[in-house]
N, C-alpha and C. Protein backbone atom coordinates (compact mmCIF):
# COMPACT_ATOMS: atom_id res chain seq x y z
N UNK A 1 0.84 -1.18 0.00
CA UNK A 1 0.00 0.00 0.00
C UNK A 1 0.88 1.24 0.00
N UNK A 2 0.33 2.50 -0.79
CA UNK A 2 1.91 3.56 -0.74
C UNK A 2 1.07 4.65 -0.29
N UNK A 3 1.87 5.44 0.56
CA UNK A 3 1.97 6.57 1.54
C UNK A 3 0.92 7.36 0.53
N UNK A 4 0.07 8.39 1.45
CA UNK A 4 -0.49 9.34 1.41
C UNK A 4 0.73 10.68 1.19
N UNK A 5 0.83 11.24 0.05
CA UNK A 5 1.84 12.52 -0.01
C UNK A 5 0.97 13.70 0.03
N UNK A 6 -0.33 13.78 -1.00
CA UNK A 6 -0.49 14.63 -1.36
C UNK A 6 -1.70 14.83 -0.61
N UNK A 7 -2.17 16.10 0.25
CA UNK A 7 -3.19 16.47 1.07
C UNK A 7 -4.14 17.37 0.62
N UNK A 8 -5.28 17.79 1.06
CA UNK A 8 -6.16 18.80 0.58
C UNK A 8 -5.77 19.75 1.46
N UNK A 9 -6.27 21.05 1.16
CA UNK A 9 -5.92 22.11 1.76
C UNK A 9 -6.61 22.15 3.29
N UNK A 10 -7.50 21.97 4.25
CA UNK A 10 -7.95 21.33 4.77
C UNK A 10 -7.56 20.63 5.86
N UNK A 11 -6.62 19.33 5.29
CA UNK A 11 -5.98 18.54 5.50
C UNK A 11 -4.28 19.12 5.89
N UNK A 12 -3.93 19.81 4.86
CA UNK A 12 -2.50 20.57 5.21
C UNK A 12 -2.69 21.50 6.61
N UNK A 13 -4.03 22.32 6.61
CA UNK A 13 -4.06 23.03 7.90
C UNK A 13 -4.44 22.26 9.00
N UNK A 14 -4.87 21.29 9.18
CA UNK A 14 -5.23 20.60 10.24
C UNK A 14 -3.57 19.68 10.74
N UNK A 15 -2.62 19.25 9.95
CA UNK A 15 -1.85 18.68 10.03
C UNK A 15 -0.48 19.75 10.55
N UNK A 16 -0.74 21.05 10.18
CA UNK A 16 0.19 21.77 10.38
C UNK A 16 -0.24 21.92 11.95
N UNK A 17 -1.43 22.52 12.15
CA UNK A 17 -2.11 23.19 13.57
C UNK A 17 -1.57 21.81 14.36
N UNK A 18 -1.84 20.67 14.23
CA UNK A 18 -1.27 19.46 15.23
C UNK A 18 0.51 19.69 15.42
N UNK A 19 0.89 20.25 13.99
CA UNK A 19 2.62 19.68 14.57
C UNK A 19 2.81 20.88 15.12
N UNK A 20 2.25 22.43 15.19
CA UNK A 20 2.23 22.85 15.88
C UNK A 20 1.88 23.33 17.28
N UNK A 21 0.64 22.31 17.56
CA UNK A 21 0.49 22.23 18.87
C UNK A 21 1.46 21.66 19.72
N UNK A 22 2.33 20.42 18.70
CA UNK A 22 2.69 19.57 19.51
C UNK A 22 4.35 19.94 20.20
N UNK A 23 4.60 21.12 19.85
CA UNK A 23 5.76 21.94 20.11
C UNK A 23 5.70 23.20 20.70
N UNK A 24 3.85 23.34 21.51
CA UNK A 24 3.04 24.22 21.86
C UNK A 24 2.57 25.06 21.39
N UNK A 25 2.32 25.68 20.19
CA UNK A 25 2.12 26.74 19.80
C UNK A 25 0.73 26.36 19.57
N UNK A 26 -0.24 27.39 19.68
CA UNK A 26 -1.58 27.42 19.21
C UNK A 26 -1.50 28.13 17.93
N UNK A 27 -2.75 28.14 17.53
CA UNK A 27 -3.20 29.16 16.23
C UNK A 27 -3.25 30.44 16.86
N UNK A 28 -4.03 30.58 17.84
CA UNK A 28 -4.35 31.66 18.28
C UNK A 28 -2.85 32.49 19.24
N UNK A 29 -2.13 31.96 19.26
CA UNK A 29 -0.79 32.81 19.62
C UNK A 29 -0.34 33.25 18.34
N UNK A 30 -0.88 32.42 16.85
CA UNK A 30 0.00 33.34 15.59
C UNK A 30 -0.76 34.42 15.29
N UNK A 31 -1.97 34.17 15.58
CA UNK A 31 -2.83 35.52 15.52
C UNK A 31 -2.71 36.35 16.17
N UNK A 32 -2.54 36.50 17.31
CA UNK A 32 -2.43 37.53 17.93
C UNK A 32 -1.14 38.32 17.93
N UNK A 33 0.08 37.65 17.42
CA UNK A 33 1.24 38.79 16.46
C UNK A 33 0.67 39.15 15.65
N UNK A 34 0.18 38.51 14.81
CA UNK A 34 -0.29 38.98 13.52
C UNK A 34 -1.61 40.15 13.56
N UNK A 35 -2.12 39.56 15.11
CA UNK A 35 -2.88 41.24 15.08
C UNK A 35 -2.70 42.48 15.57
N UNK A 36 -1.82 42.02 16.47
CA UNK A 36 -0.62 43.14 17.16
C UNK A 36 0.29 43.85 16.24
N UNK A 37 0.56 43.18 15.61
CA UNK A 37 1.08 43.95 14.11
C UNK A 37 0.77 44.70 13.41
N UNK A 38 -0.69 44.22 13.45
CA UNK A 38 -1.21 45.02 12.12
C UNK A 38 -2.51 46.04 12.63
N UNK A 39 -2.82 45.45 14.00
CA UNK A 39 -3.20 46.83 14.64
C UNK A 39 -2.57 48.39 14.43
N UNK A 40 -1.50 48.31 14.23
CA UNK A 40 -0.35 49.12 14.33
C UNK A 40 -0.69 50.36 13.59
N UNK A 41 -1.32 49.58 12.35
CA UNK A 41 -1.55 50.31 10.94
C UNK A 41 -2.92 50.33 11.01
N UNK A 42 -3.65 49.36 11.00
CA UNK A 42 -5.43 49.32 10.70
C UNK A 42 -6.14 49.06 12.04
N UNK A 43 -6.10 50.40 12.94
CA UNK A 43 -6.60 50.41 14.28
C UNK A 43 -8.06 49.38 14.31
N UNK A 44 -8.79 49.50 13.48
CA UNK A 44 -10.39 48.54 13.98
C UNK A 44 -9.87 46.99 12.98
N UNK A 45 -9.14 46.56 13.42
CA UNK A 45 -9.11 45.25 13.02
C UNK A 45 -9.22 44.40 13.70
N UNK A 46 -9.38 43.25 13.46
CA UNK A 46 -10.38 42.39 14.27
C UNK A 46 -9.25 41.00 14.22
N UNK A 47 -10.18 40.34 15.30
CA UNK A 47 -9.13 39.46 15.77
C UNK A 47 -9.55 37.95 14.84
N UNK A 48 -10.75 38.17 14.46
CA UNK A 48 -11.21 36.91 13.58
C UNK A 48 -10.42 37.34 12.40
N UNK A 49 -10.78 38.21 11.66
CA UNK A 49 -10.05 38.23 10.25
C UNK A 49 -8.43 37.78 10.52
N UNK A 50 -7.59 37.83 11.91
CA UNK A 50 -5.91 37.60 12.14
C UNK A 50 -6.42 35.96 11.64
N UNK A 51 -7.29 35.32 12.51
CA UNK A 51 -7.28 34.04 12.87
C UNK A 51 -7.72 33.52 11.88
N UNK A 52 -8.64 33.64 10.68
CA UNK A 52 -8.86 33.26 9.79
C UNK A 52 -7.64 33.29 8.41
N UNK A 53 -6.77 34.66 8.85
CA UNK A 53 -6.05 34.78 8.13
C UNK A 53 -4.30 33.85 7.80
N UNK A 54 -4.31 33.16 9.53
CA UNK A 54 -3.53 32.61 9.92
C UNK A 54 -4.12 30.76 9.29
N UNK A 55 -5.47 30.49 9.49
CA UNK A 55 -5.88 29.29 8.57
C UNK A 55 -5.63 29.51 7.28
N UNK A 56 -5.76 30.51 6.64
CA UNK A 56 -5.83 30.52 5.25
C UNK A 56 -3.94 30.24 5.01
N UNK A 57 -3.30 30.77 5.74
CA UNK A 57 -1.63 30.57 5.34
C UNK A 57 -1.53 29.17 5.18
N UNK A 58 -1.55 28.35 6.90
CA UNK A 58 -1.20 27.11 7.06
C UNK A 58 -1.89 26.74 6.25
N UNK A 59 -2.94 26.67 5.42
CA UNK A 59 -3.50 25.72 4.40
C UNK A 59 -2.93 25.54 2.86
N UNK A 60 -1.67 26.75 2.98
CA UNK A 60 -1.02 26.24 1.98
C UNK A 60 -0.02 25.40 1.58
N UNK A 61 0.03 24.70 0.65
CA UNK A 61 0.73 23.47 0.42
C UNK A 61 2.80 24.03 0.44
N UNK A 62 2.83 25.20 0.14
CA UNK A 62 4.40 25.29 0.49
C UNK A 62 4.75 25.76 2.38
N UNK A 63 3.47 26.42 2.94
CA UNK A 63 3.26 26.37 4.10
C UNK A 63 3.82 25.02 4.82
N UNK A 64 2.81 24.16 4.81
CA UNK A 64 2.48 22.63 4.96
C UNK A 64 3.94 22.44 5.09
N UNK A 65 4.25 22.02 4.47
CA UNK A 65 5.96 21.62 4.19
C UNK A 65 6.66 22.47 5.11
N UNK A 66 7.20 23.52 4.70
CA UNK A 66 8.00 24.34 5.61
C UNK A 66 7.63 24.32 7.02
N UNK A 67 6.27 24.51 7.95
CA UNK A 67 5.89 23.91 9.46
C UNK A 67 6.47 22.24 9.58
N UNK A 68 6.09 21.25 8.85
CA UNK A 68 6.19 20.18 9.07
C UNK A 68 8.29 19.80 8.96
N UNK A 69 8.90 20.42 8.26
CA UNK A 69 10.47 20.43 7.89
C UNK A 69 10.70 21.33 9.52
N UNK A 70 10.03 22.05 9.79
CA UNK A 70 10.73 23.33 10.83
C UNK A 70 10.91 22.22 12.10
N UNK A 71 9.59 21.58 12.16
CA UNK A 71 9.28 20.52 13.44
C UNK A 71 10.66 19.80 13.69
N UNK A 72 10.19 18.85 12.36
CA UNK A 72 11.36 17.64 12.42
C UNK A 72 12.43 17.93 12.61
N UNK A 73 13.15 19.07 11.87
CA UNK A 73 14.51 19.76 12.17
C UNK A 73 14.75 20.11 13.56
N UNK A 74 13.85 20.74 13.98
CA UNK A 74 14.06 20.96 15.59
C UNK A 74 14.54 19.55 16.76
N UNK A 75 13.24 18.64 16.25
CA UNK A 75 13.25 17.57 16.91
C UNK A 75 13.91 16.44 17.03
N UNK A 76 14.78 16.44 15.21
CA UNK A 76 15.88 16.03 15.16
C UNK A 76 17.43 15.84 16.23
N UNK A 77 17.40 17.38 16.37
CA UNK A 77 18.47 18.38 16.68
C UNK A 77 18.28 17.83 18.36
N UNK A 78 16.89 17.93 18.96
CA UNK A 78 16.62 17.95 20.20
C UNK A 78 17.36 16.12 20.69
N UNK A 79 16.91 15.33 19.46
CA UNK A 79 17.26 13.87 20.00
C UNK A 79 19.21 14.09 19.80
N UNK A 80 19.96 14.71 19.20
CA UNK A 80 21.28 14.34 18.78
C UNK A 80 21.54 13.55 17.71
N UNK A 81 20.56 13.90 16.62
CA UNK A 81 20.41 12.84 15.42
C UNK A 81 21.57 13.51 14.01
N UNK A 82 21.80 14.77 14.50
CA UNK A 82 22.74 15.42 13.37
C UNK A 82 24.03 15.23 13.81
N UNK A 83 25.27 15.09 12.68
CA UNK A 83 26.50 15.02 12.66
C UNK A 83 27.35 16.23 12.95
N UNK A 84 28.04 15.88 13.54
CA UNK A 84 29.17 17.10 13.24
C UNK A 84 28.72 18.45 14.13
N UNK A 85 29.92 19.41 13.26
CA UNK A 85 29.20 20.72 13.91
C UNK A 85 27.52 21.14 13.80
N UNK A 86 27.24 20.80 12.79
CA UNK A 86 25.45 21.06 12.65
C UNK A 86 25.10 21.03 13.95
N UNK A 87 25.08 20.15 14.07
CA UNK A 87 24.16 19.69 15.66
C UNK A 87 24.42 20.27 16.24
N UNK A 88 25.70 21.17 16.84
CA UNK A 88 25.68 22.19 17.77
C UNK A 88 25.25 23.44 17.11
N UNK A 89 25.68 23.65 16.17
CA UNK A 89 25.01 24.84 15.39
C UNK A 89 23.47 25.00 15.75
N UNK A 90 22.68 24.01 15.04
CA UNK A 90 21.20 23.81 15.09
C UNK A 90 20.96 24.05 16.56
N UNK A 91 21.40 22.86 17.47
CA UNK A 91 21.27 22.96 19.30
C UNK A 91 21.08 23.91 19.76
N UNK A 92 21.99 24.99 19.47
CA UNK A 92 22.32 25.99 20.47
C UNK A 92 22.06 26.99 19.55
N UNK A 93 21.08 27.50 18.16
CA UNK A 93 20.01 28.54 17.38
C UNK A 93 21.61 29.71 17.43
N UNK A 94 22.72 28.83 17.10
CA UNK A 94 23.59 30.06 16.55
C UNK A 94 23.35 31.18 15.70
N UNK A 95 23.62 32.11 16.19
CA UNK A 95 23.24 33.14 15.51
C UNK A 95 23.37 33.50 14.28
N UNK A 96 24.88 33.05 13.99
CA UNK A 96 25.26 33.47 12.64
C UNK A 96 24.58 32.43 11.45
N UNK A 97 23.86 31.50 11.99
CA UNK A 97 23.45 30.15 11.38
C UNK A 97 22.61 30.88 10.20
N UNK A 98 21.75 31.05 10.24
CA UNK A 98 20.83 32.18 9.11
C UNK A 98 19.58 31.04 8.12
N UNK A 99 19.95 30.06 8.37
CA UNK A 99 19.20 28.76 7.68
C UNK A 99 17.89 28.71 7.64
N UNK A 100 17.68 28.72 9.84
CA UNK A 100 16.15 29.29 10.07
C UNK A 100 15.69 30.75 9.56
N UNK A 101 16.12 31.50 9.21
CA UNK A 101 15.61 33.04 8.78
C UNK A 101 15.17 32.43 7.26
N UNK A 102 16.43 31.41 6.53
CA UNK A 102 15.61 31.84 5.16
C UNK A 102 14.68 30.83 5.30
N UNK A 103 14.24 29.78 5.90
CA UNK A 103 13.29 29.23 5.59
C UNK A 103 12.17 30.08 5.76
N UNK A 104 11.68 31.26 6.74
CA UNK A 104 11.03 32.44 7.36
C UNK A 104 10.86 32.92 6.18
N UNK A 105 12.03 33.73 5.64
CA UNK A 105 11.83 34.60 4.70
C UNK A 105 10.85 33.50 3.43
N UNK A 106 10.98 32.43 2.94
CA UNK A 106 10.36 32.12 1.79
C UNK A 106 9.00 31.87 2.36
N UNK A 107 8.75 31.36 3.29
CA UNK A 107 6.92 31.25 3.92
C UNK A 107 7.09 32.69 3.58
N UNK A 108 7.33 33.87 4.42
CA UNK A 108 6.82 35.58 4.32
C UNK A 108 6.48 35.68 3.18
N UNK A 109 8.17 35.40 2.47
CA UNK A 109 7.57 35.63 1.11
C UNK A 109 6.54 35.07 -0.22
N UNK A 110 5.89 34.44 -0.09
CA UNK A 110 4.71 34.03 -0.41
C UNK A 110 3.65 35.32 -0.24
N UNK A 111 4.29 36.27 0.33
CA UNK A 111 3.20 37.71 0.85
C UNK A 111 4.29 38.69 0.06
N UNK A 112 5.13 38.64 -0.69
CA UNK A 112 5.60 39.21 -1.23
C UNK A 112 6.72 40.47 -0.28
N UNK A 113 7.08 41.53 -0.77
CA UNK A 113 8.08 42.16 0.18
C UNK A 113 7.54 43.01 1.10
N UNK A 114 6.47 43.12 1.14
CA UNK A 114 5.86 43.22 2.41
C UNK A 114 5.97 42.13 3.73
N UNK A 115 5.42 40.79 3.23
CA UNK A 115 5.57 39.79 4.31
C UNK A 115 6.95 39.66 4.47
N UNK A 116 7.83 40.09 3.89
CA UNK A 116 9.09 39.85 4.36
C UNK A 116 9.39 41.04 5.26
N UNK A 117 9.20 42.04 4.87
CA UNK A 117 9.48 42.96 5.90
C UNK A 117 8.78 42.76 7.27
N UNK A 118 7.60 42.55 7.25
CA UNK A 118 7.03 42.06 8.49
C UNK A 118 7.14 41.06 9.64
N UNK A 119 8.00 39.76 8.52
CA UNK A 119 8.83 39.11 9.15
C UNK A 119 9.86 39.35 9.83
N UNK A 120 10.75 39.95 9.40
CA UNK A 120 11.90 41.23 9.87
C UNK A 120 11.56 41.91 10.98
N UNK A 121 10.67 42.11 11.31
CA UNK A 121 10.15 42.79 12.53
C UNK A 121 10.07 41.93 13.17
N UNK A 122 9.03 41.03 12.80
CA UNK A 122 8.68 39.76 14.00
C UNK A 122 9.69 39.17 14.34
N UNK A 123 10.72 39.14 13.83
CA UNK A 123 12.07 37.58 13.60
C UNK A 123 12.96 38.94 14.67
N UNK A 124 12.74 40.20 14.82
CA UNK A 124 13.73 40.99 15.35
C UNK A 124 13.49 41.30 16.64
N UNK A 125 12.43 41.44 17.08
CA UNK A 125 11.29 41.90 18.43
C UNK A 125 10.72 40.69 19.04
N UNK A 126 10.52 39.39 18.66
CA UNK A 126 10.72 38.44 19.25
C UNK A 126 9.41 38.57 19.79
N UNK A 127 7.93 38.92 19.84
CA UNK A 127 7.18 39.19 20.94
C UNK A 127 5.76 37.79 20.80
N UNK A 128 5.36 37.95 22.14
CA UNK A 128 4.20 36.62 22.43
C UNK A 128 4.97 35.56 22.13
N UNK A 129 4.10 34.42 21.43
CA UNK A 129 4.56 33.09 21.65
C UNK A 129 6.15 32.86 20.84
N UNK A 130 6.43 33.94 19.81
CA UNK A 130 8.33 33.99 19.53
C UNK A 130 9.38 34.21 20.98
N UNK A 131 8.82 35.02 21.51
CA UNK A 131 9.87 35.28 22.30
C UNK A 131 9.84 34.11 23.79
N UNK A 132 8.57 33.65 23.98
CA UNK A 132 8.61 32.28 24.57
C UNK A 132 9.51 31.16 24.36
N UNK A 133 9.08 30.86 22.92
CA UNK A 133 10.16 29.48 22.23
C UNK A 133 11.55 29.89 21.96
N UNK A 134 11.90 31.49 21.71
CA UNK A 134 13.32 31.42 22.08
C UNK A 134 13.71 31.74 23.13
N UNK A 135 12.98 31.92 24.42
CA UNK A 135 14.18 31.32 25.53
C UNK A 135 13.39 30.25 26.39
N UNK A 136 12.87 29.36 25.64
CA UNK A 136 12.34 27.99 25.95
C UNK A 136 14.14 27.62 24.68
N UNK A 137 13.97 27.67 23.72
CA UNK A 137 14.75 26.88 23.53
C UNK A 137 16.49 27.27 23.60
N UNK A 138 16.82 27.73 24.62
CA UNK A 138 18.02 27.98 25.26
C UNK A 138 18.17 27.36 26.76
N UNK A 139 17.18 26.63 26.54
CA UNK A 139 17.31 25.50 27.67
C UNK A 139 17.81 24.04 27.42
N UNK A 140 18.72 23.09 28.06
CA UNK A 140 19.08 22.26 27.53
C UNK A 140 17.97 21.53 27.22
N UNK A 141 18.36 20.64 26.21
CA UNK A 141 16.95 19.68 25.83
C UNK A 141 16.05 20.26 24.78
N UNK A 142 16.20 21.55 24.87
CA UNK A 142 14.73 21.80 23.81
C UNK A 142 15.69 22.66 22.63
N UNK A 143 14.94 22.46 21.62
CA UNK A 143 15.36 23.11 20.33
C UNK A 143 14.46 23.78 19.45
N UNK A 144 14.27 25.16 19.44
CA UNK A 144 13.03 25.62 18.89
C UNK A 144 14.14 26.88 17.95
N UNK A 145 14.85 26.42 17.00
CA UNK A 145 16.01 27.04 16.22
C UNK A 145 14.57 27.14 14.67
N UNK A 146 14.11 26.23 14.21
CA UNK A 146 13.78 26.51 12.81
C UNK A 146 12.35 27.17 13.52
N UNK A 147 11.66 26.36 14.47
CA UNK A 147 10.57 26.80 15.00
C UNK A 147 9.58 28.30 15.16
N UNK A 148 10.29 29.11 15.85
CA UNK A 148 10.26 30.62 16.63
C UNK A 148 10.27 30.76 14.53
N UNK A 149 11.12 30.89 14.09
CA UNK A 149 11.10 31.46 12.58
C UNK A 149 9.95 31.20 11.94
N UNK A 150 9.55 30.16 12.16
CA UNK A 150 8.18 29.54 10.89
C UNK A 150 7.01 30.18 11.70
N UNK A 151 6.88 30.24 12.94
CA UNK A 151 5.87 31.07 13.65
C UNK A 151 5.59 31.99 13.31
N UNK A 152 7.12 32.76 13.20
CA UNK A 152 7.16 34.23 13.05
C UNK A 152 6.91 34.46 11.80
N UNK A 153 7.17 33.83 10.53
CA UNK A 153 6.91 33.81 9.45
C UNK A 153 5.13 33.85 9.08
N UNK A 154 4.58 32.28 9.25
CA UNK A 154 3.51 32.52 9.67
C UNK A 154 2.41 34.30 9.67
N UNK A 155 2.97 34.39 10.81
CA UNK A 155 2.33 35.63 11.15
C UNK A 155 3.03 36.80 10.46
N UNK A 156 3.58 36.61 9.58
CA UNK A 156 4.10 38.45 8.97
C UNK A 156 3.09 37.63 7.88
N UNK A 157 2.98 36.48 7.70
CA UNK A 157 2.38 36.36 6.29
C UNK A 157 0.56 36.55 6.57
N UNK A 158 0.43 36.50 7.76
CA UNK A 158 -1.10 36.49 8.22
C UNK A 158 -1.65 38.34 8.43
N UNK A 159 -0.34 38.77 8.85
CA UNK A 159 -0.51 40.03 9.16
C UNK A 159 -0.26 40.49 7.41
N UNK A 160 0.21 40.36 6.72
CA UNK A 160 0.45 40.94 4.67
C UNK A 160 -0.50 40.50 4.97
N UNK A 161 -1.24 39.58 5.01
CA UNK A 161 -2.61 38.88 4.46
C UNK A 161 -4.22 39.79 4.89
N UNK A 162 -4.04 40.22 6.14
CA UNK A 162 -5.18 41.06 6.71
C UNK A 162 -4.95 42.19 5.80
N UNK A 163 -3.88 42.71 5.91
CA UNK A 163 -3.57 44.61 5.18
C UNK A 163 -4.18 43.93 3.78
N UNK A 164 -3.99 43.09 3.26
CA UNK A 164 -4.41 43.18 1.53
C UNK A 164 -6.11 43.44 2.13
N UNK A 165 -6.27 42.10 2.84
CA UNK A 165 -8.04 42.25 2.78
C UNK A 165 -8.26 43.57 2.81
N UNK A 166 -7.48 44.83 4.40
CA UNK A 166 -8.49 45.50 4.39
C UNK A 166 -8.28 46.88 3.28
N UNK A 167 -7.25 46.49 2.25
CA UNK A 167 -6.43 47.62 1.65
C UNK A 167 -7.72 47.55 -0.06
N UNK A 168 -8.55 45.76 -0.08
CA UNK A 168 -9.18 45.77 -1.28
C UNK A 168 -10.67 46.16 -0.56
N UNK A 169 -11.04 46.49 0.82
CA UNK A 169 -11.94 46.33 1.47
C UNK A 169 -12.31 48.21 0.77
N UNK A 170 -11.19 48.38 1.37
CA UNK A 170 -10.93 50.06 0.86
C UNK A 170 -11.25 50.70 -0.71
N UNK A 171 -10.99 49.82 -1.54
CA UNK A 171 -10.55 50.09 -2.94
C UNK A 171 -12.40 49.95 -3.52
N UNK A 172 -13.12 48.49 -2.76
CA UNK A 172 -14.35 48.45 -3.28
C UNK A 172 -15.13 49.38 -2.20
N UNK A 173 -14.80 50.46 -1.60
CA UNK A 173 -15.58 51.56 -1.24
C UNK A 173 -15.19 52.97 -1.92
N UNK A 174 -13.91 53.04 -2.54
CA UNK A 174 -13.80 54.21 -3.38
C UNK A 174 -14.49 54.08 -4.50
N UNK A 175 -15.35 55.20 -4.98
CA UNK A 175 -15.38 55.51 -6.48
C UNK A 175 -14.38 54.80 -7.59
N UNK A 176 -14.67 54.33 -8.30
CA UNK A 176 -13.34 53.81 -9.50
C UNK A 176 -13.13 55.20 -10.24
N UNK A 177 -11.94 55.30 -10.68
CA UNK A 177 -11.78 56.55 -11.44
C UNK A 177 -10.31 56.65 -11.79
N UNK A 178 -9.99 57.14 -13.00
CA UNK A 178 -8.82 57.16 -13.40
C UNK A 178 -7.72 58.36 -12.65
N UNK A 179 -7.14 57.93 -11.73
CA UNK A 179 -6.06 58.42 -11.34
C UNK A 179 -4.58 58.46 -11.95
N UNK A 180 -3.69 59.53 -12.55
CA UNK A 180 -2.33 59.77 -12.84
C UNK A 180 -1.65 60.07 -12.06
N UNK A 181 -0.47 59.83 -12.27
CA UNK A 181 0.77 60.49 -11.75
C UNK A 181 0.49 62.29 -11.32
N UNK A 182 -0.02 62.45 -13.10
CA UNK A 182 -0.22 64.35 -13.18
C UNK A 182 -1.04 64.65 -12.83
N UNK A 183 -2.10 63.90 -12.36
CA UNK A 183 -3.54 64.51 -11.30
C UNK A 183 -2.97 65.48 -10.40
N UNK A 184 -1.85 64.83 -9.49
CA UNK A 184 -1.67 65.61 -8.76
C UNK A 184 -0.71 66.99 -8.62
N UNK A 185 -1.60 67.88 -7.49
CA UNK A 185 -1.33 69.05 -7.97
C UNK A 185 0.11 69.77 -7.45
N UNK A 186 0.81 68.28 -6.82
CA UNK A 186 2.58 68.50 -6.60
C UNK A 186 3.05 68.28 -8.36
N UNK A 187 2.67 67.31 -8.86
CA UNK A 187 3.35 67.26 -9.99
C UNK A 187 3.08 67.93 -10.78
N UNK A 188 1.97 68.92 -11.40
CA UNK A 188 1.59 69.65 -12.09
C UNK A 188 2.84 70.89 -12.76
N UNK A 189 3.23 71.43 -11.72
CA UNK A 189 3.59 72.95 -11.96
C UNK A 189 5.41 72.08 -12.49
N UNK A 190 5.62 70.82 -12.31
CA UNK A 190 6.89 70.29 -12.52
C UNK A 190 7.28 69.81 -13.57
């Protein structure tokens, strides 16, 4: 009989939300960066659109992968299953390591250079359930090196994800109308 590879979307978020429970993280801790974030900018935003916005990520199939790779890598690392320097590298979330950031940066980026920048923030400020798992995992035994990144990722991509909603929310309440460059009346006299 041969392995199940390929999942429904559905299926990818339900499978992600488990391997992330199982390293503690809830959904609702990625939401709430992701609404703390983006509160920042869109004061009446709501905490369902974070949380819905945070299902809609994990349900994607390059998502899927990257949570489920972040796990194992961690958990790997946690048993002593890597060779060599890696294993202390990975162990101990060396700094100069940069491995976990780009896996971060390609989830963000899926939100384009916005979610990357947002990631950048999150991956820098460390706050709610990021800044938990990294100094949970500066304890011997635990390894939350790819982890804290895919979280944080996650949520810059949940937080790009709310600003689009409420940026097209905006666009179908303006008038449509042809706007230029030379409309305006800085560029005019130039």
């Amino acid at each position: 009989m041969s392995k199940k590879l390929i999942y429904s979307r559905s299926e990818m978020a339900k499978l992600c939300e488990e391997a992330l429970k199982s390293r503690g993280v809830e959904l609702e801790d990625i939401a709430l960066i992701a609404y703390n974030q983006q509160s920042r900018y869109t004061p009446n935003v709501s905490m369902d659109v974070c949380r819905e916005s945070v299902l809609k990520v994990i349900s994607l199939r390059d998502i899927f992968h990257h949570v489920l790779l972040a796990v194992e890598l961690d958990k790997m690392a946690e048993k002593g299953l890597f060779e060599g320097p890696i294993q202390d590298i990975i162990a101990n979330d060396l700094g100069l390591f940069g491995i976990d950031e780009v896996l971060g940066l390609d989830v963000a980026g899926l939100y384009g250079v916005i979610g990357m920048t947002n990631f950048g923030d999150i991956d820098v400020n460390k706050r709610g359930i990021i800044e938990k798992l990294n100094v949970e995992g500066k304890k011997e035994g635990i390894v939350h090196t790819f982890l804290d990144d895919i979280v944080g990722a996650i949520a810059a991509a949940a937080s790009t994800r709310v600003a689009q909603i409420v940026n097209e929310e905006l666009a179908n309440m303006v008038p449509h109308q042809k706007v230029t460059l030379f409309d305006d009346e800085d560029f005019k006299d130039k």
